[in-house]
Protein backbone atom coordinates (compact mmCIF):
# COMPACT_ATOMS: atom_id res chain seq x y z
CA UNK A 1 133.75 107.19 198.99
CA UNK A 2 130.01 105.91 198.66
CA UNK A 3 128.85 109.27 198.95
CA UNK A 4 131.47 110.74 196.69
CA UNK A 5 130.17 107.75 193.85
CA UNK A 6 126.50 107.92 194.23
CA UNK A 7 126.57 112.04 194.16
CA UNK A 8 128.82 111.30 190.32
CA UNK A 9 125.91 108.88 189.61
CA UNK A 10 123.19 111.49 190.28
CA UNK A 11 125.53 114.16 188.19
CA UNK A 12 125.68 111.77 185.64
CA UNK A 13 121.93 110.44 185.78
CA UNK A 14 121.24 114.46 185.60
CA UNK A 15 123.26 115.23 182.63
CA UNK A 16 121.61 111.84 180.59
CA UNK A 17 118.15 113.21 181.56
CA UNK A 18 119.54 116.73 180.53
CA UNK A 19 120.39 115.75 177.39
CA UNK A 20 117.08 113.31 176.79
CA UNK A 21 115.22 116.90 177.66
CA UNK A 22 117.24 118.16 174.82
CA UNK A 23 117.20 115.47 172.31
CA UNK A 24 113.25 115.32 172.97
CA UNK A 25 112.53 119.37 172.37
CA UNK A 26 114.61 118.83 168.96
CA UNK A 27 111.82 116.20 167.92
CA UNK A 28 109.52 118.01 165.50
CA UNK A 29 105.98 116.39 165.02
CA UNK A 30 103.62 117.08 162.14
CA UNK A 31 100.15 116.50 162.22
CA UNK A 32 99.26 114.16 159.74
CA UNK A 33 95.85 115.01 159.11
CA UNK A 34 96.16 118.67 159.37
CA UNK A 35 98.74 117.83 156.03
CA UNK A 36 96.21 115.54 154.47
CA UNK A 37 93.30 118.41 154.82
CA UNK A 38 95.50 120.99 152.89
CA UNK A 39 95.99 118.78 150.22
CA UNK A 40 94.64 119.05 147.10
CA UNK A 41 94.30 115.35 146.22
CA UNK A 42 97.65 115.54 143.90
CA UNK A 43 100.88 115.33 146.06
CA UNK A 44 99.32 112.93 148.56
CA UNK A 45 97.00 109.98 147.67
CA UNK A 46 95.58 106.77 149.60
CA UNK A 47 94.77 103.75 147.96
CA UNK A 48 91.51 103.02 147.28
CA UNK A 49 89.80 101.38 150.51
CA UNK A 50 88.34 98.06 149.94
CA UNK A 51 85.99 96.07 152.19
CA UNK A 52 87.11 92.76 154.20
CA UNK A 53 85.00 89.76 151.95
CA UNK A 54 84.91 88.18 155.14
CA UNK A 55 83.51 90.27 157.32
CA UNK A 56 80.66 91.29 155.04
CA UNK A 57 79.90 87.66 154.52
CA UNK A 58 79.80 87.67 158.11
CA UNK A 59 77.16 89.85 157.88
CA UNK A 60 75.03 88.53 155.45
CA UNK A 61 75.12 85.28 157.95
CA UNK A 62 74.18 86.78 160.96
CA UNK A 63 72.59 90.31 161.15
CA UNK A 64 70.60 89.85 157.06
CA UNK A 65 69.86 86.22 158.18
CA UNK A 66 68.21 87.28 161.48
CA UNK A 67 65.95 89.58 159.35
CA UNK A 68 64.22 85.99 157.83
CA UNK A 69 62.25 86.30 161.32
CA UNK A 70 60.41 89.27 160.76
CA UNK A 71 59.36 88.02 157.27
CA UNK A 72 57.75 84.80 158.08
CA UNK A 73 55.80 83.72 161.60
CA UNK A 74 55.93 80.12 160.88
CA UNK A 75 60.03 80.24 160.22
CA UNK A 76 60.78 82.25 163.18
CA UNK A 77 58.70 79.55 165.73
CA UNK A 78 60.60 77.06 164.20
CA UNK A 79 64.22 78.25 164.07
CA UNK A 80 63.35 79.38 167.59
CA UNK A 81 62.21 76.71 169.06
CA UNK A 82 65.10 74.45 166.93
CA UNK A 83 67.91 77.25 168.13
CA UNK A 84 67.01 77.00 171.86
CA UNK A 85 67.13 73.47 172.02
CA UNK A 86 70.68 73.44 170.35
CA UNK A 87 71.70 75.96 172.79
CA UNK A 88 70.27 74.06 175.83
CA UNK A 89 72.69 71.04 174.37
CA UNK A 90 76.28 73.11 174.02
CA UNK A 91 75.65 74.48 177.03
CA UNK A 92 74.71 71.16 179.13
CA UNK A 93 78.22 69.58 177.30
CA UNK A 94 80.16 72.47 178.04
CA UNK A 95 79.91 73.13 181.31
CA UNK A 96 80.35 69.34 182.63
CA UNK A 97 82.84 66.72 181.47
CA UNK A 98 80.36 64.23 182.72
CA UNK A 99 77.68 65.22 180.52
CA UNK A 100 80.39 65.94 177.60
CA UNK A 101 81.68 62.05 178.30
CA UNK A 102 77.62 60.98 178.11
CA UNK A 103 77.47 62.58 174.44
CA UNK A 104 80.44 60.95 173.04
CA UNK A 105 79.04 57.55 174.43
CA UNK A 106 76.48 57.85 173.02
CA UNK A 107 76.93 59.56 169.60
CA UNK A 108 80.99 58.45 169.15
CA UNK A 109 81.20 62.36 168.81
CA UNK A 110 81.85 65.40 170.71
CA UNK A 111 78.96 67.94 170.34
CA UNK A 112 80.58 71.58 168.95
CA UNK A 113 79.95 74.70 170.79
CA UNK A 114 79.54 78.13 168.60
CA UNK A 115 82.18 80.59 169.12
CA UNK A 116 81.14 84.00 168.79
CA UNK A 117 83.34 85.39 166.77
CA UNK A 118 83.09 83.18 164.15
CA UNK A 119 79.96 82.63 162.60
CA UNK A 120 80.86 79.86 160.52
CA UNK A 121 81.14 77.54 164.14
CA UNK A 122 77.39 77.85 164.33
CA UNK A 123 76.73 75.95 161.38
CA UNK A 124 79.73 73.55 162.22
CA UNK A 125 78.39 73.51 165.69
CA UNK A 126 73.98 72.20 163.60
CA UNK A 127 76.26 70.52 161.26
CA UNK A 128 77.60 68.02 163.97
CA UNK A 129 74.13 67.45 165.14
CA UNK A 130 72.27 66.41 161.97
CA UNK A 131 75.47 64.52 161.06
CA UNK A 132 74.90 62.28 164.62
CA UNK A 133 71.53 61.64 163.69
CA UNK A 134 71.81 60.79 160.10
CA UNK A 135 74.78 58.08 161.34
CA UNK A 136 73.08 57.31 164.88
CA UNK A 137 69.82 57.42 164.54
CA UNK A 138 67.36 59.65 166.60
CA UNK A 139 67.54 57.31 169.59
CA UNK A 140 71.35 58.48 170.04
CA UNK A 141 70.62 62.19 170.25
CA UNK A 142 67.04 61.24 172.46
CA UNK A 143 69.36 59.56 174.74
CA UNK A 144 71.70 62.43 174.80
CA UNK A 145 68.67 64.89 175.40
CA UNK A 146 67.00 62.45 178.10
CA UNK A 147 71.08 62.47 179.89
CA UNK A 148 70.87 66.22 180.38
CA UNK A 149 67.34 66.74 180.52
CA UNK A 150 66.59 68.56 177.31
CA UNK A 151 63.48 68.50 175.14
CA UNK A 152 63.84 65.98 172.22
CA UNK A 153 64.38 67.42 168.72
CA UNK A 154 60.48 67.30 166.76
CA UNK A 155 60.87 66.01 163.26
CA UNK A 156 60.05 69.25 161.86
CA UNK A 157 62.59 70.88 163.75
CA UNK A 158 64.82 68.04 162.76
CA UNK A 159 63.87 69.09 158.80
CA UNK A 160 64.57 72.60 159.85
CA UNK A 161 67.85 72.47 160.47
CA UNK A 162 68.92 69.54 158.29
CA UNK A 163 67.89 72.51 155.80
CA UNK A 164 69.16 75.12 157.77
CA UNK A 165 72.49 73.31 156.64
CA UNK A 166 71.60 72.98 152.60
CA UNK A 167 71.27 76.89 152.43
CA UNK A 168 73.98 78.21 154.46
CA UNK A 169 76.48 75.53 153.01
CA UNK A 170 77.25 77.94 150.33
CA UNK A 171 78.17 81.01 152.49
CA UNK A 172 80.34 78.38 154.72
CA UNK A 173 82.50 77.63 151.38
CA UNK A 174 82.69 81.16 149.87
CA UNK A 175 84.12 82.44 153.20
CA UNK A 176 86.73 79.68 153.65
CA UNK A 177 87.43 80.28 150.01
CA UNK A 178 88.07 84.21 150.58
CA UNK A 179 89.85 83.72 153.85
CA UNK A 180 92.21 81.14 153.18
CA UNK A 181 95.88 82.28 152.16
CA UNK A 182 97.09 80.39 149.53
CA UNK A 183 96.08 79.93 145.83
CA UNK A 184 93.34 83.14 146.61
CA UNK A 185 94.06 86.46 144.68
CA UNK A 186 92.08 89.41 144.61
CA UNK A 187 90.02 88.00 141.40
CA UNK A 188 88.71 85.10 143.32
CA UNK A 189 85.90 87.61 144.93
CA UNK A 190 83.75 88.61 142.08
CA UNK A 191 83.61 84.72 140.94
CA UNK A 192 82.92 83.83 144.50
CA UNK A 193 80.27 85.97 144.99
CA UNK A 194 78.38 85.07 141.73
CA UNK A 195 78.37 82.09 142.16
CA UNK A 196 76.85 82.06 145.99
CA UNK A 197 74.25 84.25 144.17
CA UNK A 198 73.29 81.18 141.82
CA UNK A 199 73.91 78.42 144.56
CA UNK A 200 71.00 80.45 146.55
CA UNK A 201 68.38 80.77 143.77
CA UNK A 202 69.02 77.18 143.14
CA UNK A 203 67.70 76.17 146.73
CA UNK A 204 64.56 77.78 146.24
CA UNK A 205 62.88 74.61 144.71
CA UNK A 206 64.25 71.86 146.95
CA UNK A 207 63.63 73.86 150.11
CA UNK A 208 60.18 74.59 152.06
CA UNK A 209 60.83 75.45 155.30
CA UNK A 210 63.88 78.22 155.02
CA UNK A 211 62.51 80.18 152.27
CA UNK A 212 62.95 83.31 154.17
CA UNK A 213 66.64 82.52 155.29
CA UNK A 214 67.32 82.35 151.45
CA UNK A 215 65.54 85.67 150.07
CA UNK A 216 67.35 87.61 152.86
CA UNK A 217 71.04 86.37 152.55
CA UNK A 218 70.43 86.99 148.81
CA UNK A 219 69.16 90.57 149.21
CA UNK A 220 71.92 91.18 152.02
CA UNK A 221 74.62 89.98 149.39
CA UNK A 222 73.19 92.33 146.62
CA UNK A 223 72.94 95.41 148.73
CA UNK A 224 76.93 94.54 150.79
CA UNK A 225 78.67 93.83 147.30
CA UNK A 226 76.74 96.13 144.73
CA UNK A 227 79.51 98.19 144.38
CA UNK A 228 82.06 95.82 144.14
CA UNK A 229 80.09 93.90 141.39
CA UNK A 230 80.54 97.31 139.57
CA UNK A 231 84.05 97.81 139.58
CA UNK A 232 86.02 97.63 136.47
CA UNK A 233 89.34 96.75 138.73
CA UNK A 234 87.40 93.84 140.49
CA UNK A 235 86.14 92.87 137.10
CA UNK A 236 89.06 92.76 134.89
CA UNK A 237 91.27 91.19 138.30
CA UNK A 238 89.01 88.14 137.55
CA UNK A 239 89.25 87.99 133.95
CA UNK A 240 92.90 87.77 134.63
CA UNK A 241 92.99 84.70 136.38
CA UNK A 242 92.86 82.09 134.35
CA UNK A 243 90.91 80.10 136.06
CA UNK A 244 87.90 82.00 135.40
CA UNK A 245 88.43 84.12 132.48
CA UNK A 246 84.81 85.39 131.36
CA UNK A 247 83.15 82.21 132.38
CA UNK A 248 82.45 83.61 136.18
CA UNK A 249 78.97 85.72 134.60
CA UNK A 250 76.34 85.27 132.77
CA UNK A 251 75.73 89.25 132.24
CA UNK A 252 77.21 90.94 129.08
CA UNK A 253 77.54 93.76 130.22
CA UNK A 254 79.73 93.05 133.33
CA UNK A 255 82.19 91.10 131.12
CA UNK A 256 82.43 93.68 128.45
CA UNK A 257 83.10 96.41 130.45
CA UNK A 258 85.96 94.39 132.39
CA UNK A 259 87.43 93.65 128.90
CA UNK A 260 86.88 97.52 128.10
CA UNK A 261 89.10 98.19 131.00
CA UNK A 262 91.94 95.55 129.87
CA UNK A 263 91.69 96.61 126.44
CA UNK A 264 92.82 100.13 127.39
CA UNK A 265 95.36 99.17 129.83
CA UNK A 266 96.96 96.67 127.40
CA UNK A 267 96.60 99.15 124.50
CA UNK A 268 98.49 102.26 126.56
CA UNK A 269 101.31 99.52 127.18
CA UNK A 270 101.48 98.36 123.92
CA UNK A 271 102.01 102.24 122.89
CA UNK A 272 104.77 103.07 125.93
CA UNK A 273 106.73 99.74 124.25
CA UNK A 274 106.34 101.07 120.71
CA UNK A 275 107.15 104.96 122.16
CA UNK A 276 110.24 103.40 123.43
CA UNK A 277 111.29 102.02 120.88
CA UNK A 278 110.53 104.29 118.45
CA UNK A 279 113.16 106.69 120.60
CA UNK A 280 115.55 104.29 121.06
CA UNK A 281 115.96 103.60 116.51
CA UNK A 282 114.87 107.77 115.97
CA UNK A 283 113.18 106.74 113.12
CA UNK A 284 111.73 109.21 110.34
CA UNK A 285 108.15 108.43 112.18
CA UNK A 286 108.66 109.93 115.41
CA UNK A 287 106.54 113.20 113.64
CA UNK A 288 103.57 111.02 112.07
CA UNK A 289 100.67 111.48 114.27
CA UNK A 290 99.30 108.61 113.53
CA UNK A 291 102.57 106.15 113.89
CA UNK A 292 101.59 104.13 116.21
CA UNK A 293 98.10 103.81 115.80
CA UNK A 294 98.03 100.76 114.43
CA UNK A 295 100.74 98.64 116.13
CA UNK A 296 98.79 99.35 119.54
CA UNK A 297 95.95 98.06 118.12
CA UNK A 298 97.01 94.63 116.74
CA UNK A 299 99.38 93.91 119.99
CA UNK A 300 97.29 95.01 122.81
CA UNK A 301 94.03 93.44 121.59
CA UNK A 302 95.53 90.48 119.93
CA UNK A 303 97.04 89.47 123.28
CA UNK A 304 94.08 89.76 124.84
CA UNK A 305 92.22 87.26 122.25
CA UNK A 306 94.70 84.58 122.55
CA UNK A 307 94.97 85.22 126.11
CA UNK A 308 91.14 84.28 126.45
CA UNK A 309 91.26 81.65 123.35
CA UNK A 310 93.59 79.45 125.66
CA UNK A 311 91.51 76.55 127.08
CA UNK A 312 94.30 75.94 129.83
CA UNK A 313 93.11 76.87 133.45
CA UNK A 314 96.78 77.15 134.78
CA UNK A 315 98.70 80.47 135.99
CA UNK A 316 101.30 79.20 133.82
CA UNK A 317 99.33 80.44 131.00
CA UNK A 318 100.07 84.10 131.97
CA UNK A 319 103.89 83.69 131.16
CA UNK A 320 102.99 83.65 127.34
CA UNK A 321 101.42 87.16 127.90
CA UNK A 322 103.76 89.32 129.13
CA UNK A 323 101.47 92.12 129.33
CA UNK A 324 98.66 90.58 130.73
CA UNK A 325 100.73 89.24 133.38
CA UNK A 326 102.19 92.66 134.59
CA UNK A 327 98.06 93.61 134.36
CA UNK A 328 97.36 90.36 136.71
CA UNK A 329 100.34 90.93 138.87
CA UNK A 330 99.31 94.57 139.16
CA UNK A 331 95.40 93.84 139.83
CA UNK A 332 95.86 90.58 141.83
CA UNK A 333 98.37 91.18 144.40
CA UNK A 334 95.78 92.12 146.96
CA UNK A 335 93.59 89.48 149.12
CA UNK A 336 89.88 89.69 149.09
CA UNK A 337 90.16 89.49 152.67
CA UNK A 338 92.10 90.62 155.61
CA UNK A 339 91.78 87.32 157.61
CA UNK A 340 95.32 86.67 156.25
CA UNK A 341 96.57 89.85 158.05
CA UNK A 342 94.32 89.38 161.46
CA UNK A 343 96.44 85.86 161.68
CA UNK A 344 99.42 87.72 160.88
CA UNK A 345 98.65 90.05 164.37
CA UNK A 346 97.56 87.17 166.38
CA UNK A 347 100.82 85.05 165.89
CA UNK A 348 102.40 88.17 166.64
CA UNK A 349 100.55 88.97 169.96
CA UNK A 350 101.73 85.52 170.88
CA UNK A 351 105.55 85.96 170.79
CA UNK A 352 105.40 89.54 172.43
CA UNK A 353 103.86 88.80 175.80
CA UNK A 354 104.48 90.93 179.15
CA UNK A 355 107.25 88.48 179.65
CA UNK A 356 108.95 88.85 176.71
CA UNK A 357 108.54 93.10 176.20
CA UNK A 358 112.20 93.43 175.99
CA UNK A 359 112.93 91.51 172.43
CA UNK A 360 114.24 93.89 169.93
CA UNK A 361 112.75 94.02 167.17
CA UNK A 362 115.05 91.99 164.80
CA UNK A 363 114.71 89.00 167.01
CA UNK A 364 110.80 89.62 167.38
CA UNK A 365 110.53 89.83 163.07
CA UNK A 366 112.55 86.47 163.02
CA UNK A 367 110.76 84.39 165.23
CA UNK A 368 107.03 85.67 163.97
CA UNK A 369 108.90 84.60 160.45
CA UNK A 370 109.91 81.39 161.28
CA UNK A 371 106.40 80.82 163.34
CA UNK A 372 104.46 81.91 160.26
CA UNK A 373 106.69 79.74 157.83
CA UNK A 374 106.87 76.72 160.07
CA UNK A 375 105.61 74.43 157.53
CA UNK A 376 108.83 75.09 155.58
CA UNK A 377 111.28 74.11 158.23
CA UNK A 378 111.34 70.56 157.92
CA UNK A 379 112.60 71.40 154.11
CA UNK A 380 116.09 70.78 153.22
CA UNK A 381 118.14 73.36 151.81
């Protein structure tokens, strides 16, 4: 009887894997690209590619800012000599929980060690420094230094990174501006960007010893974003907001040709709304050339005007513009940044471990949704 049952098993394990042969060879794959290449640019179309903000701030932080070295001797003995002590510290606190218990002894705080993925822990990681000897004193980081045998901080070197801190403070804020999640549209970047470009030329009289770490972020963030400080959709996405309007730039020209680009848009809807409705009445003008010539005019800029006219800095305003707002809805729904979708993947890579390879994938979409949303849970419905 065994055999009987386990030679039905293999005649029935056969026939599944007869028909999964089957099922398998009726499975016809295309080649994507090969379809893509034959394509003459009008059936199929990808969206226009834009640039993580983040990662090309990340950029202008560490590989442009490195390039202050080769432009001045001086700076690069300094932010040497200044770096390698640092180092010598985080790595003396992180190794040992001795030596990590002798810092916060002594200082009342931890010491922070650089990740490096991030740049922005590096200048959290200076940040906590000068912050322990502005509230301290010098004797409490001396004492930490003389505890795990490191050279003592020089009082230039001290300067140099207490200004280290003034310049890069800037590019800290515009990148946890741009990678945050909420209240951040697509028309935040332009605005962002500008204004890092005028927070940088202002630190060029109060500083003396990082003048090269400001001229090459600066050039770095003119030769990353050039492009995007060009485009019309970029332009006009900021205009939309209300929170910035036209007040984001001081250049003419980069504000009228983002209102060039909202006037047409605005004027081609104002013209579908009076095609429409022209159709829907069949009115004796449906053969004058000229109908609606004049209607477009007076609604789509005239909306625009008292869209900009409004002193109020709240996304409220929008509702009073219907047109505008399907322009702001349409040009804003992007993020200036993909950090939002790189925490999206690493929540996920949590839930579905080895151990856990067998959830389907409607109870794998819940729980990443209720683990994303968590802050909502303790709401009552």
């Amino acid at each position: 009887m065994c055999l009987q049952s386990q030679s039905e098993d293999d005649d029935a394990g056969s026939d599944t894997d007869q028909e999964g042969s089957e099922s398998d060879d009726d499975v016809e794959f295309q080649d994507a690209f090969s379809i893509l290449e034959q394509d003459n640019g009008l059936e199929y179309q990808l969206p226009k590619h834009q640039r993580c903000a983040c990662h090309l701030l990340n950029l202008v932080a560490t590989t442009d800012a490195d390039l202050a070295d080769k432009k001045n001797d001086t700076y690069k003995r300094l932010s040497r000599a200044a770096f390698g002590k640092c180092q010598a510290l985080w790595n003396k606190s992180g190794r040992s929980h001795t030596a990590a218990e002798a810092v916060e002894d002594k200082c009342g705080l931890q010491l922070i060690r650089p990740n490096k993925t991030r740049w922005n822990s590096t200048y959290m990681a200076v940040e906590r420094i000068i912050r322990i000897i502005k509230e301290q004193g010098e004797d409490a980081i001396r004492c930490v230094c003389e505890e795990l045998k490191v050279k003592m901080f020089s009082q230039a070197e001290i300067a140099f990174l207490d200004e280290f801190c003034c310049v890069m403070r800037p590019v800290v804020k515009a990148l946890n501006i741009l990678q945050s999640e909420s209240n951040t549209h697509l028309g935040w970047l332009l605005p962002v960007i500008s204004e890092l470009q005028s927070k940088l030329r202002r630190h060029e009289a109060s500083v003396k010893m990082c003048l090269p770490l400001i001229s090459a972020p600066q050039q770095g963030v003119q030769r990353r974003f050039r492009v995007m400080m060009e485009d019309r959709e970029l332009i006009s996405a900021a205009i939309l907001l209300p929170k910035f309007k036209t007040g984001w730039t001081d250049k003419a020209e980069v504000a009228e040709a983002g209102l060039l680009y909202l006037r047409h848009h605005l004027d081609q809807m104002a013209e579908a709304e009076v095609n429409q409705g022209t159709l829907k009445e069949h009115s004796s003008d449906e053969d004058d050339y000229f109908s609606t010539m004049n209607s477009r005019r007076s609604e789509g800029s005239g909306e625009l005007d008292g869209y900009l006219a409004c002193v109020s800095e709240s996304m409220d305003l929008l509702n009073s513009f219907p047109n505008i707002k399907k322009l702001s809805l349409k040009l804003n729904t992007g993020l200036p940044a993909s950090a939002a979708c790189e925490r999206l993947f690493s929540s996920a890579g949590l839930l579905f471990t080895a151990k856990r390879a067998r959830l389907t994938a409607k109870n794998f979409e819940n729980q990443l949704l209720l683990k994303l949303n968590k802050s909502f849970s303790s709401l009552k419905l």
